[in-house]
Protein backbone atom coordinates (compact mmCIF):
# COMPACT_ATOMS: atom_id res chain seq x y z
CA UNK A 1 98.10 33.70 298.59
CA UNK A 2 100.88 31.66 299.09
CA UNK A 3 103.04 33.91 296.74
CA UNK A 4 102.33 37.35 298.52
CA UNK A 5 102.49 35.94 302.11
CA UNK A 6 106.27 37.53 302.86
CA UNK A 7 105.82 40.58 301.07
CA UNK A 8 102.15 40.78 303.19
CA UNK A 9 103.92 39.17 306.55
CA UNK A 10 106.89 41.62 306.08
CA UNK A 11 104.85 44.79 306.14
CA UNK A 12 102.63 43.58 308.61
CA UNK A 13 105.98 43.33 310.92
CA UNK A 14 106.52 46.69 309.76
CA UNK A 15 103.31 48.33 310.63
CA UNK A 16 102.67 49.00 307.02
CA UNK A 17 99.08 49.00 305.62
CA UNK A 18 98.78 46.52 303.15
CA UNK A 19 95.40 45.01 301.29
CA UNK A 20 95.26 41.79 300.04
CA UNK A 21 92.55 40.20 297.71
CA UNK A 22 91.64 36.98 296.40
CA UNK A 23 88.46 35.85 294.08
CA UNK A 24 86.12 33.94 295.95
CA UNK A 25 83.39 33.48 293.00
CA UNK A 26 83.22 33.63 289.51
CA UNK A 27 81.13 32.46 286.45
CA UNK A 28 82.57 29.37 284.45
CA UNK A 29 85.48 27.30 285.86
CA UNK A 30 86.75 27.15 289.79
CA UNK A 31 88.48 30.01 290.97
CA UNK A 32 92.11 29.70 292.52
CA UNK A 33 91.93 31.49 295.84
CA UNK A 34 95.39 30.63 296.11
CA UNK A 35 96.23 33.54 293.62
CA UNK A 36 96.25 36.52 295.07
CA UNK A 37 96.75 40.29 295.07
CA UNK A 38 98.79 42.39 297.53
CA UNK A 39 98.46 46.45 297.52
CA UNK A 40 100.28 48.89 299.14
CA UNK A 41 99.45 52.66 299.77
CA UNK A 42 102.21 53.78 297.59
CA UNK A 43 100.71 51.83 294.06
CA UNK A 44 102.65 48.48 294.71
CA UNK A 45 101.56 45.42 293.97
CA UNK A 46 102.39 41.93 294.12
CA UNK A 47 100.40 39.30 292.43
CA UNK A 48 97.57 39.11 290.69
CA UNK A 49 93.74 38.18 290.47
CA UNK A 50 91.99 36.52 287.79
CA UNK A 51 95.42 35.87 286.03
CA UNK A 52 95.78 39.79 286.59
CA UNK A 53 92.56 40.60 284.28
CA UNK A 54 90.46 42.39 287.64
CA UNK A 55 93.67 43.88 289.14
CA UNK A 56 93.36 47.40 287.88
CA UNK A 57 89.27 46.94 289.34
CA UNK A 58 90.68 45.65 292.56
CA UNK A 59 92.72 48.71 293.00
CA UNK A 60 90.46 51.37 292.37
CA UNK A 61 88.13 49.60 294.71
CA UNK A 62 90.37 49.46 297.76
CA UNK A 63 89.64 52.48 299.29
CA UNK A 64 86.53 52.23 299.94
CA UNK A 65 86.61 48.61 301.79
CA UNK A 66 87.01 49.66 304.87
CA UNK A 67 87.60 46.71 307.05
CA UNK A 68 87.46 44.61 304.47
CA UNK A 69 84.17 44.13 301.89
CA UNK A 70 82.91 41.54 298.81
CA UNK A 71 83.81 43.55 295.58
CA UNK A 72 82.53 42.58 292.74
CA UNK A 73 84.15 42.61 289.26
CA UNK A 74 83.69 42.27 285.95
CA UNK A 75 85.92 40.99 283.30
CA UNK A 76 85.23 41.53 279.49
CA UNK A 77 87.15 40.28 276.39
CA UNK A 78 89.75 43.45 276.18
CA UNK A 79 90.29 42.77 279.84
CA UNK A 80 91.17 39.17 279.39
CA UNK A 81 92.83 39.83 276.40
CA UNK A 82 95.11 42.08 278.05
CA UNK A 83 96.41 39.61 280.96
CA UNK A 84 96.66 36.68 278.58
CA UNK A 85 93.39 34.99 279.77
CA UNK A 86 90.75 32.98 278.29
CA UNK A 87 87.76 33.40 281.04
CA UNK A 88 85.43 36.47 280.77
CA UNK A 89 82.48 36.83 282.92
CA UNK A 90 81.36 38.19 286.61
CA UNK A 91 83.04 37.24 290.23
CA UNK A 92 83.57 38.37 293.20
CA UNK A 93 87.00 38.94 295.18
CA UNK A 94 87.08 39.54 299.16
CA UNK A 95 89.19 42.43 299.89
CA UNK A 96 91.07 43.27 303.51
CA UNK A 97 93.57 44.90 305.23
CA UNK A 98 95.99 42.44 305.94
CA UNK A 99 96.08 43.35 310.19
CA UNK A 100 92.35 42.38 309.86
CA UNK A 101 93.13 39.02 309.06
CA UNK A 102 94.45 36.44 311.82
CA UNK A 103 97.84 37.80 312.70
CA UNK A 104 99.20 33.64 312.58
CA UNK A 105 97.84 33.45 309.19
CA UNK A 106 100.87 34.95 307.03
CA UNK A 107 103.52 33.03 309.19
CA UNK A 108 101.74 29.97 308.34
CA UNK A 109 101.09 30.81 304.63
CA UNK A 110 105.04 31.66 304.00
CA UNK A 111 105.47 28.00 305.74
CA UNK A 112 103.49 26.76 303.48
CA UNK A 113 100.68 25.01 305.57
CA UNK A 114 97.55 23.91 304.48
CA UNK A 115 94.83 27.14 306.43
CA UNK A 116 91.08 27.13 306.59
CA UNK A 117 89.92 30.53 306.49
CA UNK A 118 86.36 31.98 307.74
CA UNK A 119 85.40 35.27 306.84
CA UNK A 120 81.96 36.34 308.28
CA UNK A 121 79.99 38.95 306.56
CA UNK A 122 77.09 41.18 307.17
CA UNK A 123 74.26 42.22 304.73
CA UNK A 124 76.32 44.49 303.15
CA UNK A 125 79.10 42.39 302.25
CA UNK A 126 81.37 43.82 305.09
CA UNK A 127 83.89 41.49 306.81
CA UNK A 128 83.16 41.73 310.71
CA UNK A 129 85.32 38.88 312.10
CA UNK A 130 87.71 36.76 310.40
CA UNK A 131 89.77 33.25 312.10
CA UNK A 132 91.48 29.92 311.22
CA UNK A 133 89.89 26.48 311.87
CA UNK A 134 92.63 24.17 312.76
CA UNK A 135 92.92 21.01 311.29
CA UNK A 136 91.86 19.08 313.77
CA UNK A 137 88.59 21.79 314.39
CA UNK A 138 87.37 21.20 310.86
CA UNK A 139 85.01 18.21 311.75
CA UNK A 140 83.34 19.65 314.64
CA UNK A 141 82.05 22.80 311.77
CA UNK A 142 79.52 22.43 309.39
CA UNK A 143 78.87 20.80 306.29
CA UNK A 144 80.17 23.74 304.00
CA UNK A 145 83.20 24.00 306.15
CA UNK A 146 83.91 20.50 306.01
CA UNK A 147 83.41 20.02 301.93
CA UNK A 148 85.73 22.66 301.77
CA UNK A 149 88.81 21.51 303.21
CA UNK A 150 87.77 17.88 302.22
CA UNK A 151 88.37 18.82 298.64
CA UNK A 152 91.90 18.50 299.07
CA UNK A 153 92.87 21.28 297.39
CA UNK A 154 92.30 25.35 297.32
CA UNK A 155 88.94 25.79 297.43
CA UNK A 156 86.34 28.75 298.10
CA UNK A 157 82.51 28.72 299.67
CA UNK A 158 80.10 31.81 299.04
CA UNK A 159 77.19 31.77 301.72
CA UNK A 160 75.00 34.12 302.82
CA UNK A 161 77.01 36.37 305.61
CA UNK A 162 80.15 34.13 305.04
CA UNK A 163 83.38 33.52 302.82
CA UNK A 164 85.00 29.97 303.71
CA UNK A 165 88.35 29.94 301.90
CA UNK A 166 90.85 26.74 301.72
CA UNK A 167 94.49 27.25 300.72
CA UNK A 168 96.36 24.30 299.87
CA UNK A 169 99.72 24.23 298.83
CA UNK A 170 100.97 22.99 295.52
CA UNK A 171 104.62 21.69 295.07
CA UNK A 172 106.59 24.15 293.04
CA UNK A 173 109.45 23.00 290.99
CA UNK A 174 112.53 25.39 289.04
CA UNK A 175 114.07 23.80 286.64
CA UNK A 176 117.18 25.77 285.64
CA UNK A 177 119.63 25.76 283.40
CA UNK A 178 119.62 24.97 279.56
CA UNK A 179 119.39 21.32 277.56
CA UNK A 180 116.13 19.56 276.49
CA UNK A 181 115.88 17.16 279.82
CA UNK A 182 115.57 20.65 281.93
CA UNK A 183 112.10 21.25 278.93
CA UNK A 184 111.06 17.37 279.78
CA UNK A 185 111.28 18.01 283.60
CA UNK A 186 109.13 21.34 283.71
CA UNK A 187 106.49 18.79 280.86
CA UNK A 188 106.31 15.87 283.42
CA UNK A 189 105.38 18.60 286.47
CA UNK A 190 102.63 20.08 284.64
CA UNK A 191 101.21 16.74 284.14
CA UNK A 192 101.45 16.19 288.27
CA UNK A 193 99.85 19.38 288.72
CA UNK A 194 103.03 21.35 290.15
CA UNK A 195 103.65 24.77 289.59
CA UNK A 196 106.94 25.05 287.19
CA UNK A 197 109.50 27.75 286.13
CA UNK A 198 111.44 26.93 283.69
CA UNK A 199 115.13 29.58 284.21
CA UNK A 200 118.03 28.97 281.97
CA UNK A 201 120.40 30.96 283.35
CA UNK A 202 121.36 32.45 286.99
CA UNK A 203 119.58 35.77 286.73
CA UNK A 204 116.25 34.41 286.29
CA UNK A 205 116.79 31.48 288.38
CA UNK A 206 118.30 32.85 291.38
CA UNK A 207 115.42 34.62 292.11
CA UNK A 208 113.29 31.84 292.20
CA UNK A 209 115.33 29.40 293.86
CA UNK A 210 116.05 31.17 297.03
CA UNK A 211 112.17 31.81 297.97
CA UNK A 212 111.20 27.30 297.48
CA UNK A 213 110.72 25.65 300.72
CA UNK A 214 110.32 21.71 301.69
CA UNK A 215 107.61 21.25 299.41
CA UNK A 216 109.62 22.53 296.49
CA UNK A 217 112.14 20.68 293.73
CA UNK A 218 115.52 22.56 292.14
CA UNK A 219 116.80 20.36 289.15
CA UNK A 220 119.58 21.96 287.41
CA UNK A 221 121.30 20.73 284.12
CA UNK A 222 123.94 22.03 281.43
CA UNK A 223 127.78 21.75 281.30
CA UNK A 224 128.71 25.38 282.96
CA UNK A 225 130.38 24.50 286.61
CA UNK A 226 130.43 28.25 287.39
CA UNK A 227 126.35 28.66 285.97
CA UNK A 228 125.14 25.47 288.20
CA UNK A 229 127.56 26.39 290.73
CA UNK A 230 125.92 29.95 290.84
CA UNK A 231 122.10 28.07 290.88
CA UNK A 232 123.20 25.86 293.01
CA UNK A 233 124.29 28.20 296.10
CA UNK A 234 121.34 30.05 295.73
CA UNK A 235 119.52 26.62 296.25
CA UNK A 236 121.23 26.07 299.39
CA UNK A 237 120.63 28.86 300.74
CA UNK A 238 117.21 28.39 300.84
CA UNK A 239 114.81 25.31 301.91
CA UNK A 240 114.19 23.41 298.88
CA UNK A 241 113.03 19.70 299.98
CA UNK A 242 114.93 18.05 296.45
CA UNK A 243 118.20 19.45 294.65
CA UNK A 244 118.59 17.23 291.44
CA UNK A 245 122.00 17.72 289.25
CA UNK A 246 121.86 16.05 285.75
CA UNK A 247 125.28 15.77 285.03
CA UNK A 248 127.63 12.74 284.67
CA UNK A 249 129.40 11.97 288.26
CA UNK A 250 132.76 13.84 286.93
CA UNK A 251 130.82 16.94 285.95
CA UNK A 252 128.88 16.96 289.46
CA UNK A 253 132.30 16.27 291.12
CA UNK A 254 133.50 19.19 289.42
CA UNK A 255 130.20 21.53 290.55
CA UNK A 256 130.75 20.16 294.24
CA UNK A 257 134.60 21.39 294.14
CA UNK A 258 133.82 24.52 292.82
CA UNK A 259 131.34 25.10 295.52
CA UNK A 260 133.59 23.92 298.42
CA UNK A 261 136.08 26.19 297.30
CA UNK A 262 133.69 28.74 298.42
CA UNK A 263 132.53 27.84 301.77
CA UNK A 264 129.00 26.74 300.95
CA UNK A 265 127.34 24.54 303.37
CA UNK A 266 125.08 21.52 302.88
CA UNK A 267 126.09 19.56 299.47
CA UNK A 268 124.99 16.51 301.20
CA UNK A 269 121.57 17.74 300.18
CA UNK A 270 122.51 17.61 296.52
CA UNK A 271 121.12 14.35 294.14
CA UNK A 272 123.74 14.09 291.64
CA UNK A 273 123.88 12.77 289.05
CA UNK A 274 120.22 13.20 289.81
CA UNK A 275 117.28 10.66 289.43
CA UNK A 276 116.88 6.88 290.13
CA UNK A 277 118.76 4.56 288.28
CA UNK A 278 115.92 3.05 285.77
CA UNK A 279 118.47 3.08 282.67
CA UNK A 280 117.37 6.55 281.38
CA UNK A 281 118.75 7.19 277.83
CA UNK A 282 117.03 10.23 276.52
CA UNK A 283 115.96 13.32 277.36
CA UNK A 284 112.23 11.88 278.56
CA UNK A 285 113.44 8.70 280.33
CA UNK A 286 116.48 10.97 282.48
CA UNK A 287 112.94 13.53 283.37
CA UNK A 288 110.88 10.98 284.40
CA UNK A 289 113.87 9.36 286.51
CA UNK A 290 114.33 12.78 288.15
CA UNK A 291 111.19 13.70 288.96
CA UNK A 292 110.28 10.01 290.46
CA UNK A 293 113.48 10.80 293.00
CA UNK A 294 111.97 14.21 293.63
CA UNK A 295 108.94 13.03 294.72
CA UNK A 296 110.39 9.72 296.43
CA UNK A 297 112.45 12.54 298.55
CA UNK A 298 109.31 14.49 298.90
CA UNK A 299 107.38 11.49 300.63
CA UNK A 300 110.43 10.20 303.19
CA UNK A 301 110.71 13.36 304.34
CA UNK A 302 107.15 13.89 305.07
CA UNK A 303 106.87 10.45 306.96
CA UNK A 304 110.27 11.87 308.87
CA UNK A 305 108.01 15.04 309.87
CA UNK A 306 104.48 14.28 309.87
């Protein structure tokens, strides 16, 4: 949900229909409810369900959900084959119009809070009211409500005449730029559970960059000044919470010159040469320094701003 929520919150603003899905329930292992699927009246989409596998389902099913409805779906081998998945079976997604969610919810999502989300239901399956149980409301609901957000992570609950859905953020990191410590970063990540795009060059990284927030990590490495200069404005531009530069301290000199000489604001946010100082020799060792300062920057700044 977390990667629709501007494309969803900007044509909310604009007073264009959008429908969003997510799967609540499916045979085998945990659904994500985090992953979701944005539609527009005009065929666009952003996102996915089921790794994309019940997106083509979703679709056809949207206009007849009303103000919002339990659709079920089905996905077989070709359809799993097709979105590069390995789980088949039955679920179930809910399905809305965005304006019949909690108008705060979106704003929240592209901020990347934690949300509790209550969707009640009737016999049908048909959404009647929708709202957000703050943080601090989630003890005084019941025991389904409170497992849920208890989990500590994105979690779903399928009752009779209600959809509980958690969203929990998960820390994203880009690691961009060529070189084998940039392939040892994205490895040690995946191990901490973090979301990872690996971009080795300014057109596919740019894009990524500018969208990570305070939860996010940018670690950029090669020996082109103008290439990490180019990654590295996009960074700025944006929110990212850590900005790692591997390169040695006349190399990052270099990169902060380069982007002085055109105007950009806030290289005091840049970690370079990036990581902490543990003795790192090879590719590995220099990763695991990085990503220990990443998260080290991660943690002050969340005692700063509780």
């Amino acid at each position: 949900m977390y990667d629709v929520a501007l494309t969803v919150a900007a044509c909310v603003r604009a007073g264009t229909r959008v429908d969003v899905a997510w799967l609540v329930s499916r045979d085998g292992p945990p659904v994500d409810p985090a992953e979701a699927l944005a539609l527009t009246p005009g065929g666009g989409r952003v996102g996915r369900v089921w790794s994309g596998a019940a997106d083509d389902q979703v679709t056809e099913r949207v206009g007849t959900i009303g103000t919002g409805r339990l659709v079920p779906v089905t996905v077989g081998e070709y359809e799993a084959a097709l979105a590069g998945e390995a789980a088949t079976g039955s679920g179930q997604c809910l399905v809305l119009p965005a304006d019949a969610l909690p108008p705060d919810l979106w704003d929240r999502l592209v901020a990347r809070e934690p949300v509790c989300l209550v969707a009640d239901l009737d016999d049908d399956g048909r959404v009647v009211r929708t709202r957000l149980v703050e943080a601090e409301a989630v003890e005084a609901e019941d025991a389904e409500v409170v497992a849920a957000w208890a989990a500590g992570r994105s979690a779903t609950a399928v009752s009779a005449g209600r959809v509980v859905t958690v969203l929990r953020p998960v820390p994203t990191l880009v690691a961009a730029g060529p070189g084998p410590v940039g392939d040892a970063v994205v490895r040690l990540a995946d191990v901490l559970g973090w979301r990872t795009h690996r971009a080795p060059d300014p057109a596919s990284a740019v894009p990524l960059v500018v969208g990570l927030t305070v939860l996010d990590s940018l670690v950029v490495t090669g020996h082109d000044d103008e290439v990490a200069g180019r990654i590295l404005e996009a960074g700025l531009s944006g929110r990212a919470g850590y900005i790692g530069v591997v390169a040695p301290r006349a190399r990052q000199e270099a990169r902060l010159a380069w982007l002085n000489d055109r105007n950009v604001t806030g290289l005091e946010r840049i970690h370079g040469p990036a990581g902490l100082d543990i003795g790192a020799r090879t590719p590995a060792e220099v990763a695991a320094a990085v990503v220990a300062e990443a998260i080290a920057c991660h943690r002050l700044d969340a005692q700063a701003n509780p």
